[in-house]
C-alpha atoms as a PDB file:
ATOM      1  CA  UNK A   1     -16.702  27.484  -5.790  1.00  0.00           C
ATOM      2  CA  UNK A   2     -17.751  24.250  -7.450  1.00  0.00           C
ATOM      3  CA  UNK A   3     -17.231  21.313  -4.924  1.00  0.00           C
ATOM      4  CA  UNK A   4     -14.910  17.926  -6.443  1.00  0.00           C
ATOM      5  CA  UNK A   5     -16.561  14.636  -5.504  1.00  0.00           C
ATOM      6  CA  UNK A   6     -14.802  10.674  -6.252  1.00  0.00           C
ATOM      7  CA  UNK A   7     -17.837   8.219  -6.919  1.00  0.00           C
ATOM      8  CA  UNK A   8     -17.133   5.263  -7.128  1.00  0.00           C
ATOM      9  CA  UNK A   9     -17.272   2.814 -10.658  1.00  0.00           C
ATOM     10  CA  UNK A  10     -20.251   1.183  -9.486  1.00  0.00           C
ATOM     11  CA  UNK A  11     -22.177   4.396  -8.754  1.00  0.00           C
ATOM     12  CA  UNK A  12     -21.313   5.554 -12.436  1.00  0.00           C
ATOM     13  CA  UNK A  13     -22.461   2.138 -13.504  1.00  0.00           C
ATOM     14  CA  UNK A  14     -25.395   2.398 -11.693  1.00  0.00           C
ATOM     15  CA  UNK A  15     -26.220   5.785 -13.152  1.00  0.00           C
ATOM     16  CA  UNK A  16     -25.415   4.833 -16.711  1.00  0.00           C
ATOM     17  CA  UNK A  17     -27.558   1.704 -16.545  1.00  0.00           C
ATOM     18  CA  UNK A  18     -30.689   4.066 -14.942  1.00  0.00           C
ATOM     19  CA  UNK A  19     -30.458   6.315 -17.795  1.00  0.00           C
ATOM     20  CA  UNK A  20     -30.140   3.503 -20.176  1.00  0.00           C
ATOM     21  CA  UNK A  21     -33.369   1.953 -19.160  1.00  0.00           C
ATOM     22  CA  UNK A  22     -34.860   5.199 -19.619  1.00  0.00           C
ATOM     23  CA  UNK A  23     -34.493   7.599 -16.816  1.00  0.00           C
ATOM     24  CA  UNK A  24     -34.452  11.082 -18.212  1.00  0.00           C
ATOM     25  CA  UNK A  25     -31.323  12.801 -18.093  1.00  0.00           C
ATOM     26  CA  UNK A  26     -32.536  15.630 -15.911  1.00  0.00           C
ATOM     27  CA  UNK A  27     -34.162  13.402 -13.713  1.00  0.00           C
ATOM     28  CA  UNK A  28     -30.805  12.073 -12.664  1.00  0.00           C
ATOM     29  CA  UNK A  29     -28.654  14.709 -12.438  1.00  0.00           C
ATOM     30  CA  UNK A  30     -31.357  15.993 -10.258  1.00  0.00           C
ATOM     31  CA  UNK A  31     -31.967  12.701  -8.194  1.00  0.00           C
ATOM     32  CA  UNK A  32     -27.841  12.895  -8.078  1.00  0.00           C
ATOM     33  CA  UNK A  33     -26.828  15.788  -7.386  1.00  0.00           C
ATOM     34  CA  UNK A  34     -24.568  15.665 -10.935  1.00  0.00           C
ATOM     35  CA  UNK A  35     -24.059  17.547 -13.772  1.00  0.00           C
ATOM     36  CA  UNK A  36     -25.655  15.799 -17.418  1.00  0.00           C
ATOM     37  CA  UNK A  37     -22.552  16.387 -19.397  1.00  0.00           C
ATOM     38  CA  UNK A  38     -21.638  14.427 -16.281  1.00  0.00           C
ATOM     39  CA  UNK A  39     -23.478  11.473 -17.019  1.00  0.00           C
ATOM     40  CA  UNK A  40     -23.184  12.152 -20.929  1.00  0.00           C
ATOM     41  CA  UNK A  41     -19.700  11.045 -19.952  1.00  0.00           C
ATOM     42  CA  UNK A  42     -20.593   7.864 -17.735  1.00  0.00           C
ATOM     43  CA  UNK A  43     -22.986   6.491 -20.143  1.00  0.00           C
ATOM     44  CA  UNK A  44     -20.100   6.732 -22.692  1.00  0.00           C
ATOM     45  CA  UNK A  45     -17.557   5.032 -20.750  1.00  0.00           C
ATOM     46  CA  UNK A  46     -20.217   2.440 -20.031  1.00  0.00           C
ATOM     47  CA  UNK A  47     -21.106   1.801 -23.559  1.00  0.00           C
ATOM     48  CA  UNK A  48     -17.485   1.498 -24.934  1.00  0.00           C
ATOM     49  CA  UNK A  49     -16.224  -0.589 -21.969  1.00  0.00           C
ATOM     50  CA  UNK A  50     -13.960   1.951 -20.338  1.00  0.00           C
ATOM     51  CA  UNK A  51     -15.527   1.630 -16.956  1.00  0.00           C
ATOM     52  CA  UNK A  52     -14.451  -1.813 -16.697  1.00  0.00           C
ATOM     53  CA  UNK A  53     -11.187  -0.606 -17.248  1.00  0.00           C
ATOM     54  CA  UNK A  54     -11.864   1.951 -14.712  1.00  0.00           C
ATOM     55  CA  UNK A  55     -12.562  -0.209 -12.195  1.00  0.00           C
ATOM     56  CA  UNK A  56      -9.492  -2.973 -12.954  1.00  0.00           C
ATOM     57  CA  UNK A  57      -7.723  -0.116 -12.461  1.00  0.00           C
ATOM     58  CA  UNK A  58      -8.800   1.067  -9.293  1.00  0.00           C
ATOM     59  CA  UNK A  59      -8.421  -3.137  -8.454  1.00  0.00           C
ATOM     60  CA  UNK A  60      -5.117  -2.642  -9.333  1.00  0.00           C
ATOM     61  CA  UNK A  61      -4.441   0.576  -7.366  1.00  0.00           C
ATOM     62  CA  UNK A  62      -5.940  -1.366  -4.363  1.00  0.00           C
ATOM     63  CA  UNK A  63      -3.656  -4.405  -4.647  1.00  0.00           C
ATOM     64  CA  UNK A  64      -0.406  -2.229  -5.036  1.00  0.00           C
ATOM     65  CA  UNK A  65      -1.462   0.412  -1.690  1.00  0.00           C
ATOM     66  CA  UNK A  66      -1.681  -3.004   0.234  1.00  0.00           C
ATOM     67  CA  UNK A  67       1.425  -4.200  -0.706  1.00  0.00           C
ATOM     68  CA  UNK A  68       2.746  -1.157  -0.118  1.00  0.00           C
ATOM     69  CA  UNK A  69       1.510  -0.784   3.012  1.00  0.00           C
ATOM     70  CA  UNK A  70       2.480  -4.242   4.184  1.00  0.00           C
ATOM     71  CA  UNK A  71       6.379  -3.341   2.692  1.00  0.00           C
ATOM     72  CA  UNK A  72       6.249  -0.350   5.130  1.00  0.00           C
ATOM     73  CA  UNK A  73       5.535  -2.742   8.146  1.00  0.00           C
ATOM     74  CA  UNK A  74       7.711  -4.549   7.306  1.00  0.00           C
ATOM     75  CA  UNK A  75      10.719  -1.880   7.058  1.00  0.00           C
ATOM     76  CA  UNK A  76       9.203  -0.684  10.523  1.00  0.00           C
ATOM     77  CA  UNK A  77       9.652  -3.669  12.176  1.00  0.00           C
ATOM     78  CA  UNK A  78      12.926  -4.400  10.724  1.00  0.00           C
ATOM     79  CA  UNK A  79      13.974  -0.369  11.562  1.00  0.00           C
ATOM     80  CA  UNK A  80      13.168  -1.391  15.405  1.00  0.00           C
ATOM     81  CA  UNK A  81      14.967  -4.519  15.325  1.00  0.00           C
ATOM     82  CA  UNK A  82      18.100  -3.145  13.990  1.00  0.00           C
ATOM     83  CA  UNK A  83      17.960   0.046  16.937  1.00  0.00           C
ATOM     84  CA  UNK A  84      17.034  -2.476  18.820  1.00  0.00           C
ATOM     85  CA  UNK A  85      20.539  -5.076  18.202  1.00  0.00           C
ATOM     86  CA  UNK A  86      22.477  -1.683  17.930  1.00  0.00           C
ATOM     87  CA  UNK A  87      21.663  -0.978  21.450  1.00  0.00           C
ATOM     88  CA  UNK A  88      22.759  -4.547  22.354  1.00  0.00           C
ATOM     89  CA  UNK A  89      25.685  -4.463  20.517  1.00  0.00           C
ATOM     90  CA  UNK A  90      26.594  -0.720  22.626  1.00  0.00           C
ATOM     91  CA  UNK A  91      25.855  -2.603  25.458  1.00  0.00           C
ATOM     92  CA  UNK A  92      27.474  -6.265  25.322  1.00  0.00           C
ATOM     93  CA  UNK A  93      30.654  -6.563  27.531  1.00  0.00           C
ATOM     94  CA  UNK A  94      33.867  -6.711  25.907  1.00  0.00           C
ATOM     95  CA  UNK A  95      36.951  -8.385  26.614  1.00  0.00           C
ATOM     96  CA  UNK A  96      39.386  -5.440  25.957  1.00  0.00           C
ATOM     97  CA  UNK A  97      42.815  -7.956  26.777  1.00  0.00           C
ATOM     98  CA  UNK A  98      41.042 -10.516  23.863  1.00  0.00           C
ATOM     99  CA  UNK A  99      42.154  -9.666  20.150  1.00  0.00           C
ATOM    100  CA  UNK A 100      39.260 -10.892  18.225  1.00  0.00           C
ATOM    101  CA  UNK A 101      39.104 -11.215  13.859  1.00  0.00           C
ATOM    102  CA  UNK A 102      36.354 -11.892  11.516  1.00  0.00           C
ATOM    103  CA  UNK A 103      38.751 -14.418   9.610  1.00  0.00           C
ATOM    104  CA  UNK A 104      40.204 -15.970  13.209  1.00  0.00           C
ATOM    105  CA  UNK A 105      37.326 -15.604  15.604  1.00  0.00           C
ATOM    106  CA  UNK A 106      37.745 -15.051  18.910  1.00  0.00           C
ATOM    107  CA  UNK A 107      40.859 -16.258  20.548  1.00  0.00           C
ATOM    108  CA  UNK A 108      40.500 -19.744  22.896  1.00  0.00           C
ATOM    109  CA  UNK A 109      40.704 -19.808  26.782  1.00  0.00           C
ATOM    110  CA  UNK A 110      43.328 -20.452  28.062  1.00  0.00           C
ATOM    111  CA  UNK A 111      42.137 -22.935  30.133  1.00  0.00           C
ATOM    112  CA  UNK A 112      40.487 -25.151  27.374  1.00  0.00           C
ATOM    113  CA  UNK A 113      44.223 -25.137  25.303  1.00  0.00           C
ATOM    114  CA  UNK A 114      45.437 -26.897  28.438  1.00  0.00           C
ATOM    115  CA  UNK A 115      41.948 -29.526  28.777  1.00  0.00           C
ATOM    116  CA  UNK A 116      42.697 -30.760  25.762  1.00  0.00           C
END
């Protein structure tokens, strides 16, 4: 079963510019462990540019998985804190005589209506 390898754009840089300054094609696939149509390929991505595209790609890529992975902290942290202020909430005495609104607020002590 044939085996898949990832090299990276400046291995098939590398490769292309060896068998542009004359390294037979053999001679690298050999050296390489690659296949020549293999290379074929490289060396024609490397002529017509495409491995610089290749490789602002794989910037790219990069750039975005770190982000990502910085967004998912992020959503961790804020996860805990909101269990977290749930719990507190659960656990936070209550006045059950005390009527309190959203619009009002809570209702005033009795003994500050009579301080003042």
């Amino acid at each position: 079963m044939p085996r898949h390898r990832s090299h990276s754009v400046e291995f098939k840089r590398q490769v292309a510019q060896e068998f542009l300054s004359g390294e037979t094609l053999h001679g690298l696939a050999k050296r390489h462990d690659l296949s020549r149509n293999l290379i074929r390929i490289w060396v024609e991505k490397y002529e017509t540019g495409a491995l610089d595209d290749d490789a602002r790609a794989a910037d790219l890529v990069q750039e975005y998985e770190a982000r990502i992975a910085a967004l998912e902290r992020l959503v961790g942290r804020q996860a805990l804190e909101l269990e977290f202020l749930k719990g507190a909430l659960k656990n936070a005495p209550r006045q059950r005589s005390a009527t309190t609104s959203v619009i009002t607020g809570p209702a005033v002590c009795p003994s500050l209506k009579d301080a003042g």
